[in-house]
C-alpha atoms as a PDB file:
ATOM      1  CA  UNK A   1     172.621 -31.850  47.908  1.00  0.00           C
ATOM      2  CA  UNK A   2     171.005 -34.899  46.867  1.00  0.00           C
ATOM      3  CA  UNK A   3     170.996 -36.709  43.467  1.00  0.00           C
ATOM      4  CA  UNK A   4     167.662 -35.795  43.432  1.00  0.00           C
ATOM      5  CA  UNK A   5     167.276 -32.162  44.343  1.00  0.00           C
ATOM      6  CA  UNK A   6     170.430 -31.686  41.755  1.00  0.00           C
ATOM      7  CA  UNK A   7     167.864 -33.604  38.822  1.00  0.00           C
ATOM      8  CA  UNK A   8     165.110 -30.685  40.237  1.00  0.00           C
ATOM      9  CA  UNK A   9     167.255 -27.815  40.471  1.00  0.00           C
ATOM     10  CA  UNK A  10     168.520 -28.639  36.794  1.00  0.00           C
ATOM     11  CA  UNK A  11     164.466 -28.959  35.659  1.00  0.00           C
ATOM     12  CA  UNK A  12     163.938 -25.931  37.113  1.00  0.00           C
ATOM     13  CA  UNK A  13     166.790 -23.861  35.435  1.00  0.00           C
ATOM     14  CA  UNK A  14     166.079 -25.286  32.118  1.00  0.00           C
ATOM     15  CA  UNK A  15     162.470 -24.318  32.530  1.00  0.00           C
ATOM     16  CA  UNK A  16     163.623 -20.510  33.043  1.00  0.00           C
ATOM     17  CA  UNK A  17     166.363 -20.768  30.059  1.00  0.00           C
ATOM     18  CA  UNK A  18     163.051 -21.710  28.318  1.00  0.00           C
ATOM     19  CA  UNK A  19     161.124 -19.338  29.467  1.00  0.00           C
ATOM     20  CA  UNK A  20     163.511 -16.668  28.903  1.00  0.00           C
ATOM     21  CA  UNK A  21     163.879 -17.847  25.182  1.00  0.00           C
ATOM     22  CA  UNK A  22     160.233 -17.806  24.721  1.00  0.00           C
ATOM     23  CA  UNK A  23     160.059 -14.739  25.517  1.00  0.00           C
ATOM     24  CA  UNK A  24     162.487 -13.229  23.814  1.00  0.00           C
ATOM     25  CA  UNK A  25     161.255 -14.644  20.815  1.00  0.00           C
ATOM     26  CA  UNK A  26     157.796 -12.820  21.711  1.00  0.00           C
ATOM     27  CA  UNK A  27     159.911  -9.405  21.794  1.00  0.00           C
ATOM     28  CA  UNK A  28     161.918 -10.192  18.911  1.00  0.00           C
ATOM     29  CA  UNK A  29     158.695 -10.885  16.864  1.00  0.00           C
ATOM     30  CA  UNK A  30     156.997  -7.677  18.131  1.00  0.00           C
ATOM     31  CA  UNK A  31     160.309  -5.790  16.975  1.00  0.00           C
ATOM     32  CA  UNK A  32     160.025  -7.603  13.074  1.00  0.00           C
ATOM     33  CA  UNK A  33     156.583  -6.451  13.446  1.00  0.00           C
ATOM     34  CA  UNK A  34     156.976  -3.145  14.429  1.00  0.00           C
ATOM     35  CA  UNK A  35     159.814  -2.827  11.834  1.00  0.00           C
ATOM     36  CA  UNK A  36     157.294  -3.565   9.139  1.00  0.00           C
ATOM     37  CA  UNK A  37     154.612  -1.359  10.314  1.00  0.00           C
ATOM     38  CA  UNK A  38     157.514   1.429  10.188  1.00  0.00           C
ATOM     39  CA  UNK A  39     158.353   0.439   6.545  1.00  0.00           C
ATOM     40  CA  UNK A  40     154.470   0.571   5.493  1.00  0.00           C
ATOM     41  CA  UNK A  41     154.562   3.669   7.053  1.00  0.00           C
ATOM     42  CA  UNK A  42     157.483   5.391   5.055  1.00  0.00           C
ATOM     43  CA  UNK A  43     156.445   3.843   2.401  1.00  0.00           C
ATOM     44  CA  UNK A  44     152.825   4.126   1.810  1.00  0.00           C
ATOM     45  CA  UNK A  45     151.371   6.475   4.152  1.00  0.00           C
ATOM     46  CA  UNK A  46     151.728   9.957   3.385  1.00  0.00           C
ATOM     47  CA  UNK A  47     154.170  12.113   3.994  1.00  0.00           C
ATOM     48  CA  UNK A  48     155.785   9.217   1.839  1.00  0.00           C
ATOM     49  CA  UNK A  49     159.777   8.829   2.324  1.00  0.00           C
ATOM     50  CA  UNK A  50     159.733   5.638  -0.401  1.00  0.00           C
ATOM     51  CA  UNK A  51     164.049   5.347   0.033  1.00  0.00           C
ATOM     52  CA  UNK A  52     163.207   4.609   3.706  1.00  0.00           C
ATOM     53  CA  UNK A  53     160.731   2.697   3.952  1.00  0.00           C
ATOM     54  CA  UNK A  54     161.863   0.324   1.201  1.00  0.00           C
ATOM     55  CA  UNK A  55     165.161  -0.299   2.783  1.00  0.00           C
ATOM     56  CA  UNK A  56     162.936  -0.897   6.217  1.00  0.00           C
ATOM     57  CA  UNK A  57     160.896  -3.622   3.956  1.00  0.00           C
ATOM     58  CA  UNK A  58     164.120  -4.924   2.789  1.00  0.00           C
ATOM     59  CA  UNK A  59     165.907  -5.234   6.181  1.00  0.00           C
ATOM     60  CA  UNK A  60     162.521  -7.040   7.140  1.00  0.00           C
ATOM     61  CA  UNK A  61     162.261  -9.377   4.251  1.00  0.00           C
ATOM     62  CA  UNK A  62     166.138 -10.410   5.133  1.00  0.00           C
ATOM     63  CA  UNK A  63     165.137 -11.175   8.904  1.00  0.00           C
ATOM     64  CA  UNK A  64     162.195 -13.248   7.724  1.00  0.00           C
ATOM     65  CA  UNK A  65     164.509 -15.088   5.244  1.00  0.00           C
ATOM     66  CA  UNK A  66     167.131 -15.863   7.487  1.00  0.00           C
ATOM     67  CA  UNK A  67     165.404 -16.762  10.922  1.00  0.00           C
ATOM     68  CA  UNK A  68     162.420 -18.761   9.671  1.00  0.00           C
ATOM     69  CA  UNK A  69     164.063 -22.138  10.668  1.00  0.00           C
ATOM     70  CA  UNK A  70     163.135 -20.299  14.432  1.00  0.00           C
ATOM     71  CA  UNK A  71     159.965 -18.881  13.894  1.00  0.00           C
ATOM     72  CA  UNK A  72     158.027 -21.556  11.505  1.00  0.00           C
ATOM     73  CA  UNK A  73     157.085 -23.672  14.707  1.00  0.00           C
ATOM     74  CA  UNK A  74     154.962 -21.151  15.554  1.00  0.00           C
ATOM     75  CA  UNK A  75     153.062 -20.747  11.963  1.00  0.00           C
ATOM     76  CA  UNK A  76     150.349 -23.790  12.113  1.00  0.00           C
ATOM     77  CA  UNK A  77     149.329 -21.658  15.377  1.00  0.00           C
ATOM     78  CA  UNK A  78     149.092 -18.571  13.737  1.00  0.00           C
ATOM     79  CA  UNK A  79     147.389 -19.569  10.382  1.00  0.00           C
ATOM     80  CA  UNK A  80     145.057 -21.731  12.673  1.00  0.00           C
ATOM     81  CA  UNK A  81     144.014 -18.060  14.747  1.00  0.00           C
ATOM     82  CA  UNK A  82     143.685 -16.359  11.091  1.00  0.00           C
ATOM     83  CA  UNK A  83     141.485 -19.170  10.029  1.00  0.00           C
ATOM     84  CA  UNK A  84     139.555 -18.869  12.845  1.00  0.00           C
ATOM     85  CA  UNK A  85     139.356 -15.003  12.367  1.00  0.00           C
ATOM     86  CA  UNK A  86     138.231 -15.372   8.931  1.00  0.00           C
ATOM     87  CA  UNK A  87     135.737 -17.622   9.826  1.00  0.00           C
ATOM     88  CA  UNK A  88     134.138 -14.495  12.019  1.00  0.00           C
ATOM     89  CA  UNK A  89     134.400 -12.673   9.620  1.00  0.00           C
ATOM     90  CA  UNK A  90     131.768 -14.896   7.105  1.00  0.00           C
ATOM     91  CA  UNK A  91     129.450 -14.131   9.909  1.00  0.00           C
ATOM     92  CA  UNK A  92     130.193 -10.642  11.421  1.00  0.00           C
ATOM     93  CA  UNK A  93     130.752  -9.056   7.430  1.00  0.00           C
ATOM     94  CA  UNK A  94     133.951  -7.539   8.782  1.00  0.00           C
ATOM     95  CA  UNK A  95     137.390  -7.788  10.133  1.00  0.00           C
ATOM     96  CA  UNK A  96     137.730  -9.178  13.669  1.00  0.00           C
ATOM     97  CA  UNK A  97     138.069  -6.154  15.527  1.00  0.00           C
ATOM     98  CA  UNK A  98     137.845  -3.655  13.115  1.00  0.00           C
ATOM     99  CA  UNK A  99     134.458  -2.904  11.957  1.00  0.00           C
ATOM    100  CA  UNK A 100     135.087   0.093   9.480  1.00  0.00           C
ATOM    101  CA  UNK A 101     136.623  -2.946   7.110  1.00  0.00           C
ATOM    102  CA  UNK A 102     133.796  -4.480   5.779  1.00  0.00           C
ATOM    103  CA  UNK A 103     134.129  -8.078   3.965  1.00  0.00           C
ATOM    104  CA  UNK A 104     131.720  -9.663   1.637  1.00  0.00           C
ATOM    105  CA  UNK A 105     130.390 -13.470   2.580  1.00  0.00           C
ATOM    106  CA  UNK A 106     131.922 -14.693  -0.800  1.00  0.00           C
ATOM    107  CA  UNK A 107     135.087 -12.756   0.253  1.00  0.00           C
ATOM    108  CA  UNK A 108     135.490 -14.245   3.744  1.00  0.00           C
ATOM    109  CA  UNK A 109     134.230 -17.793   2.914  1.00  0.00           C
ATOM    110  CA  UNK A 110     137.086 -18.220  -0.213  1.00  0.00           C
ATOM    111  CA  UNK A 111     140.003 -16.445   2.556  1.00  0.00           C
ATOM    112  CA  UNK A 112     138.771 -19.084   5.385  1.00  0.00           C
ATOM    113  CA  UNK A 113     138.944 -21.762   2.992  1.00  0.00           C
ATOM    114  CA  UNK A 114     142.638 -21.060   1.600  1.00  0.00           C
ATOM    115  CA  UNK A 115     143.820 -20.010   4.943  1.00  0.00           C
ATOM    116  CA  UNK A 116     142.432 -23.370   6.404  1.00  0.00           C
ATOM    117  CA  UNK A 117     144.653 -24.916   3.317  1.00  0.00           C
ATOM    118  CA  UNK A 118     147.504 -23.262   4.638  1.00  0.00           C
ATOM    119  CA  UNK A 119     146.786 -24.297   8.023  1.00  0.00           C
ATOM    120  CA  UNK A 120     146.367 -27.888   6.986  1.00  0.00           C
ATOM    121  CA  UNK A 121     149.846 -27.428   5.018  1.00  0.00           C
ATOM    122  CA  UNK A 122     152.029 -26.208   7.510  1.00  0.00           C
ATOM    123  CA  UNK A 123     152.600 -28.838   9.601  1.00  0.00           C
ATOM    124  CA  UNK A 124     154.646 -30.171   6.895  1.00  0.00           C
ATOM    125  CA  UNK A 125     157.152 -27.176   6.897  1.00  0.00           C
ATOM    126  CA  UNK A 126     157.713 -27.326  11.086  1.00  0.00           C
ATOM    127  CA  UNK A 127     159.432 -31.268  10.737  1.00  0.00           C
ATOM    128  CA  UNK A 128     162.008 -30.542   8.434  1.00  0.00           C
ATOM    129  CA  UNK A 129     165.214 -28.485   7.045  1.00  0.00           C
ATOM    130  CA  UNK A 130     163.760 -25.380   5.172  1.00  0.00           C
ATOM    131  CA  UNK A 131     165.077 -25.271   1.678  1.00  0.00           C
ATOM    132  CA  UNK A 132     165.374 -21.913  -0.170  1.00  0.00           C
ATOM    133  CA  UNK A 133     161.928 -22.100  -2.328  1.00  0.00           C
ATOM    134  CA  UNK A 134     160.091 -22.602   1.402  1.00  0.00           C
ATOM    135  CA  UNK A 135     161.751 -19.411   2.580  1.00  0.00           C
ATOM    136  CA  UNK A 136     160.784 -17.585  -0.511  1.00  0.00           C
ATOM    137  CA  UNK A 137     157.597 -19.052  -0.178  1.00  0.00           C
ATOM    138  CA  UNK A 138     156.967 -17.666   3.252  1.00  0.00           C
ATOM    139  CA  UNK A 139     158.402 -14.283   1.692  1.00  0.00           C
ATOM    140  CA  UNK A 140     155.829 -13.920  -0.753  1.00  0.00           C
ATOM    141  CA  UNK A 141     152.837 -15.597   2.015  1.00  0.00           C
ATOM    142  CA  UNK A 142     153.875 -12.509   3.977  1.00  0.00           C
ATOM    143  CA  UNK A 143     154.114 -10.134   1.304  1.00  0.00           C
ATOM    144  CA  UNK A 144     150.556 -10.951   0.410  1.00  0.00           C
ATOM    145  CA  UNK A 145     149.115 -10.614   3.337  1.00  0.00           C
ATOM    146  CA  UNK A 146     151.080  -6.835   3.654  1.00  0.00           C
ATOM    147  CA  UNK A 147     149.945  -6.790  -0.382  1.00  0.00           C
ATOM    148  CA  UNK A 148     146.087  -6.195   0.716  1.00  0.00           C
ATOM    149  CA  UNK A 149     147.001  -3.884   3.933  1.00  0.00           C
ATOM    150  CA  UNK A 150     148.429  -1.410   1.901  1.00  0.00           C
ATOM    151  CA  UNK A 151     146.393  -1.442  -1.603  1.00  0.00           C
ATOM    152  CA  UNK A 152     142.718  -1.882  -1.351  1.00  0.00           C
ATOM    153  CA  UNK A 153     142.540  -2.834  -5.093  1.00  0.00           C
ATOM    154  CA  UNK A 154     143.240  -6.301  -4.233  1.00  0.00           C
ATOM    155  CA  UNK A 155     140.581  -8.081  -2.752  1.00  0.00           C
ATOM    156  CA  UNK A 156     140.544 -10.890  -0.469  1.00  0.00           C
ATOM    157  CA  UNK A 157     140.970 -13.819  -2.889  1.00  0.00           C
ATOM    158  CA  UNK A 158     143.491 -12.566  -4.788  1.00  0.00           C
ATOM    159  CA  UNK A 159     146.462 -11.953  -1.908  1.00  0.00           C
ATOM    160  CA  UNK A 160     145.237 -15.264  -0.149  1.00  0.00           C
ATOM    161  CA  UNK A 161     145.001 -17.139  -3.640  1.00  0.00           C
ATOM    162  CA  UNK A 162     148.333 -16.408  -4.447  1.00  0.00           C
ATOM    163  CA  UNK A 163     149.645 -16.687  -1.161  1.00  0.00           C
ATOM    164  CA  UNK A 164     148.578 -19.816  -0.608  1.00  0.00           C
ATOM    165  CA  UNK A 165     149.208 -21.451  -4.022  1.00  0.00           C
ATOM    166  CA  UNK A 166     153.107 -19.973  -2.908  1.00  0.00           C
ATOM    167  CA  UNK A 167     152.887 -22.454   0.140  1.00  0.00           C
ATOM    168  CA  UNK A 168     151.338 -25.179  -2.245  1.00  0.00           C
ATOM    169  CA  UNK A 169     154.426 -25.344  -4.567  1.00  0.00           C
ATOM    170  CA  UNK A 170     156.654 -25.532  -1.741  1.00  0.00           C
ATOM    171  CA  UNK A 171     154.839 -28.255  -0.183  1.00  0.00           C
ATOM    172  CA  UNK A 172     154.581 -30.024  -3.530  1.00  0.00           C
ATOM    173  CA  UNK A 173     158.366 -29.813  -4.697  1.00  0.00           C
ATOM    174  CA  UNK A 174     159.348 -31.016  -0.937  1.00  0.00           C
ATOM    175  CA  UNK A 175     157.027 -34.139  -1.700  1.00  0.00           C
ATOM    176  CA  UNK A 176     158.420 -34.263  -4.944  1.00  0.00           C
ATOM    177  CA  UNK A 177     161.587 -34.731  -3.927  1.00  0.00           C
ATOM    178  CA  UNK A 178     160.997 -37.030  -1.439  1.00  0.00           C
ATOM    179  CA  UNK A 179     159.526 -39.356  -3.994  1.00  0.00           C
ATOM    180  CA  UNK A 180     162.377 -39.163  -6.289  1.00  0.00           C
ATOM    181  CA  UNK A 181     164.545 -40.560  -2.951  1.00  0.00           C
ATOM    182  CA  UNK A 182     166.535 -36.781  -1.994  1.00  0.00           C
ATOM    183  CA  UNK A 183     166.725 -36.403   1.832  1.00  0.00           C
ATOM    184  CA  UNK A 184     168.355 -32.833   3.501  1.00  0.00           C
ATOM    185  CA  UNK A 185     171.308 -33.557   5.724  1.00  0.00           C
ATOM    186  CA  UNK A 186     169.504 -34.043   9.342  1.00  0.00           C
ATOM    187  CA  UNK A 187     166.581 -35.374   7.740  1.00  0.00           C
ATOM    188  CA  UNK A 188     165.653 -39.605   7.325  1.00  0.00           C
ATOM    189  CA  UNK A 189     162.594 -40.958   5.119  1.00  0.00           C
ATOM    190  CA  UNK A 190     160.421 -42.035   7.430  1.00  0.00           C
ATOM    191  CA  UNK A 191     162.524 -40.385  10.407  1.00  0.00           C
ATOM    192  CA  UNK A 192     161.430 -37.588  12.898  1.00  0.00           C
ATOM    193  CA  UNK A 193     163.440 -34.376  11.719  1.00  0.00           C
ATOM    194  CA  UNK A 194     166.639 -33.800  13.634  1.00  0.00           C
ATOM    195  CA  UNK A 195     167.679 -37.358  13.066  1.00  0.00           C
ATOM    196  CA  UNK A 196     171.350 -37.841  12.669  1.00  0.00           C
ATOM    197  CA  UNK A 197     171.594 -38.605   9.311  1.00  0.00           C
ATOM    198  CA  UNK A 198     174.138 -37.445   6.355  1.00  0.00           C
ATOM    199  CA  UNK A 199     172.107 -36.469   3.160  1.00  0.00           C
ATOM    200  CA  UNK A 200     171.491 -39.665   1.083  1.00  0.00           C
ATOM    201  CA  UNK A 201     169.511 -41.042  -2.254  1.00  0.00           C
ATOM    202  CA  UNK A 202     167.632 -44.252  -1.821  1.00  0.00           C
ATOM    203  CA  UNK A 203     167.667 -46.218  -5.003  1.00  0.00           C
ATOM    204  CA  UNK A 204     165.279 -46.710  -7.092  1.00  0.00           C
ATOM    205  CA  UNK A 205     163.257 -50.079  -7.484  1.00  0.00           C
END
């Protein structure tokens, strides 16, 4: 076999490893999501088993926690398609797909505006280490969003106001800290994330 067939043969196996990851990050995401529809379930929707589907919530809010240096790639693409969806919505006067929710114009217009915030912020959390208050701030995004599904109380505003203002701090303390001169390990002023680098402090000027 030939140097180059050996360089296409190896292109074309790391394509399937690839595609095989993808994948399997689809099906592991449908599984988290399933999980928390479960939860909701036991938990909200009667008959009501509350011990359950707290646990379920729990065991959720851990997975979120713990794998979101995996999955936050994927979260300027999916605030992006909720943005969009929310921008329907100003028009249609309901939820994309579901016409027995009705939303107000005032209602859709502040959630495509704070979504399109988050959108806009997220970028920032997809080229660097993840520090605890981002994963807590995803936590809570999340738990918003799951806030409105299951009480109708809170409107529109509210879950996406505080969600958002969640991301918000996180973005703000990571550009905090980067002014003050802290750097993760893996992580370079200036630098693409990833970059070999031990954790430093630049000095002050």
């Amino acid at each position: 076999m030939s140097l180059a067939e050996k360089r296409y043969t190896q292109e074309a196996m790391t394509q399937v490893r690839n595609g095989f990851r993808t994948a399997g990050a689809w099906l592991l995401g449908l599984a988290w999501l399933g999980l928390v529809i479960a939860g909701l379930g036991e938990a909200f929707a009667p008959p009501t088993r509350p011990a359950v589907g707290w646990v379920l919530l729990a065991i959720d809010a851990f997975i979120l926690v713990i794998t979101a240096n995996r999955w936050v790639k994927a979260l300027p693409g999916i605030l992006g398609i909720a943005t969009l969806n929310a921008l329907v919505s100003v028009f249609s006067g309901h939820a994309t797909n579901l016409s027995s929710v009705r939303i107000s114009r005032f209602e859709a217009i502040v959630a495509t505006l704070l979504l399109g915030i988050s959108t806009g912020l997220s970028p920032s959390f997809t080229s660097r280490k993840l520090r605890i208050l981002d994963r807590v701030a995803f936590l809570i995004y999340a738990s918003c969003i799951l806030w409105g599904a299951v009480d109708h109380r809170v409107t529109l505003p509210v879950q996406m106001g505080v969600a958002t203002f969640c991301l918000l701090l996180a973005w703000l303390y990571d550009r905090f800290q980067r002014r003050r001169g802290w750097v993760l390990p893996g992580h370079h002023v200036g630098a693409h994330a990833g970059s070999p680098v031990g954790s430093i402090r630049r000095p002050r000027i």
